[in-house]
Protein backbone atom coordinates (compact mmCIF):
# COMPACT_ATOMS: atom_id res chain seq x y z
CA UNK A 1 87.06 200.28 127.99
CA UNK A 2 84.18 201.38 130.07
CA UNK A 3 80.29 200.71 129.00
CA UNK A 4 79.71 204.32 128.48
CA UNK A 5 82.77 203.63 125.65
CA UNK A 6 81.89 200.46 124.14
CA UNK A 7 81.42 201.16 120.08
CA UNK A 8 78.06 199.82 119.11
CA UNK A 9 77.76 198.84 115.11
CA UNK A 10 75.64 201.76 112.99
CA UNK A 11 72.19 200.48 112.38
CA UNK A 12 69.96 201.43 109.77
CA UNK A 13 66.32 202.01 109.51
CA UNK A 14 64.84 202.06 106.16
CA UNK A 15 60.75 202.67 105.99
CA UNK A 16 58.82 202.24 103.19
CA UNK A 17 55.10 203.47 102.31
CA UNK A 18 52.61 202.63 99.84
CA UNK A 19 49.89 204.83 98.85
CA UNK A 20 47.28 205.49 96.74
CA UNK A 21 44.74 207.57 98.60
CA UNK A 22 44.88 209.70 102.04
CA UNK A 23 48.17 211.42 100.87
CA UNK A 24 47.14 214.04 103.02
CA UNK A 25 48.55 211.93 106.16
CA UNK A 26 51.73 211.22 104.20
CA UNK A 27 54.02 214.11 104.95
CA UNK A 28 52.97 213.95 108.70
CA UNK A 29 54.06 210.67 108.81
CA UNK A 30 57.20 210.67 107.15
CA UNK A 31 58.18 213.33 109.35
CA UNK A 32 57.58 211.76 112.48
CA UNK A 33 60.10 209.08 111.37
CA UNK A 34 62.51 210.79 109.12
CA UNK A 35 65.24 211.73 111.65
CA UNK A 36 65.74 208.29 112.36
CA UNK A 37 65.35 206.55 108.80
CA UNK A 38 68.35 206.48 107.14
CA UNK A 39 66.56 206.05 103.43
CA UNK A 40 62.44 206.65 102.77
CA UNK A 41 60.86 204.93 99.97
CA UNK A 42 57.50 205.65 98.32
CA UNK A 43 55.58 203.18 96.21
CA UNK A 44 53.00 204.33 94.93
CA UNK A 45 49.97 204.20 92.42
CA UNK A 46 48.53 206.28 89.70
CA UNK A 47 45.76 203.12 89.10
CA UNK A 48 44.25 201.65 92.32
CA UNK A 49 44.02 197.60 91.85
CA UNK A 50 39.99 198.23 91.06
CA UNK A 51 41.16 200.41 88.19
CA UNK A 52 40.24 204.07 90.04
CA UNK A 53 42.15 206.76 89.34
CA UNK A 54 44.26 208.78 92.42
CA UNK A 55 43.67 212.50 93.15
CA UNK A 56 45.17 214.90 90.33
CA UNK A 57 47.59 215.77 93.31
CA UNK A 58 49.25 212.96 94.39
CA UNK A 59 52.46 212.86 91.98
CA UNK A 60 52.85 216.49 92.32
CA UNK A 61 52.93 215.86 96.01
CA UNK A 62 55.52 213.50 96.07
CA UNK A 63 57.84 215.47 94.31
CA UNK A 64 57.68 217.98 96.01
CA UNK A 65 58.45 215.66 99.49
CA UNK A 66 61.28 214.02 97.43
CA UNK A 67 62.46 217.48 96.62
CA UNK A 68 62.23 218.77 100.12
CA UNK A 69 64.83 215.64 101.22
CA UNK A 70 61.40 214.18 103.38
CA UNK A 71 61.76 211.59 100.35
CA UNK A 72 64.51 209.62 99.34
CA UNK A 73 63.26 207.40 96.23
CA UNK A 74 59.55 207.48 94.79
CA UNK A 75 58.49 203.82 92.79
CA UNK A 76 55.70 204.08 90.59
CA UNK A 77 53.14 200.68 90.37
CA UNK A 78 51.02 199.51 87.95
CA UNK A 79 48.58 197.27 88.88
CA UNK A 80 48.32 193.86 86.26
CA UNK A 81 45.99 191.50 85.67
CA UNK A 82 46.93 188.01 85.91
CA UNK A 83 45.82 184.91 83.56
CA UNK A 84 44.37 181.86 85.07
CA UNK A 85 47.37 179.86 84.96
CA UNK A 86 49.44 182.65 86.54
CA UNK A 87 47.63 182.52 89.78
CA UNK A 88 47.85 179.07 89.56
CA UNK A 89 51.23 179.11 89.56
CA UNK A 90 51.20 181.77 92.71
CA UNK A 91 48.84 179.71 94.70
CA UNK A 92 50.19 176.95 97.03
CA UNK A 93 49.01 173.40 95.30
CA UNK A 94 48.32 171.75 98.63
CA UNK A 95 45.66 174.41 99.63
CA UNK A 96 41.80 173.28 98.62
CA UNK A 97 39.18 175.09 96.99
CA UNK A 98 37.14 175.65 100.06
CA UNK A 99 39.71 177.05 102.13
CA UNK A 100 39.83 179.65 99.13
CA UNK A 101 36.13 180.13 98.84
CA UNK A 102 36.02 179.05 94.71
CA UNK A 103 38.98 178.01 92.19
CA UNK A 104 42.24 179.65 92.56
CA UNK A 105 41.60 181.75 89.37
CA UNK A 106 38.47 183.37 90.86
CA UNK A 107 40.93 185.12 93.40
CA UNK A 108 40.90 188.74 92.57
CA UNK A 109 44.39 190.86 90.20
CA UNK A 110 44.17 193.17 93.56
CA UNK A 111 45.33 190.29 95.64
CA UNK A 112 47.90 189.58 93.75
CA UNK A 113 49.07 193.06 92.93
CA UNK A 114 49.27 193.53 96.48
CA UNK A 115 51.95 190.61 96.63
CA UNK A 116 53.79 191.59 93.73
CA UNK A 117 54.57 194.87 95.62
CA UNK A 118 56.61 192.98 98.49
């Protein structure tokens, strides 16, 4: 078997994106990498983690990409707030209060929002 004959394994590429605001870039992007993604995901939010509402377009918009096969699965995220003893229980033990700049429960929901989505 030459080189030019040698059977390499299918790969996959799956991208994901999470949005709230400047949408308008979205479709752009996810076109520039859609022939070679073999599945899209969207995450998105309604809510931004400071509690501000996203433009009246946005779900509409996403749709319409999932309808137009640009999309393959839309996730919708709503932001939580999280008790003292939750972060707690998210924040290493062994790290100090002045390498976080206060107590662990004056770390802002958004932070951990933002890990909850990975």
């Amino acid at each position: 078997m030459s080189k030019d004959e040698v059977q390499h394994p299918a790969t996959s590429l799956g991208v994901f994106y999470n949005v709230f605001d400047c949408e308008e870039l979205l479709e752009f992007s996810i076109k520039s990498v859609r022939s070679v993604a073999s599945h899209v995901c969207v995450v998105y939010q309604t809510t931004s983690n400071f509690g501000d509402r996203c433009n009246a377009g946005l779900e509409h918009l996403l749709r319409s990409l999932q309808a137009a096969g640009l999309v393959d699965s839309l996730v919708s995220y709503t932001p939580r707030l999280f008790s003292p003893a939750q972060k707690t229980q998210l924040v290493c033990d062994r790290v100090t209060e002045q390498e976080l700049g206060g107590p662990r429960d004056s770390i802002g929901d958004q932070f951990f929002n933002e890990l909850q989505k990975r």
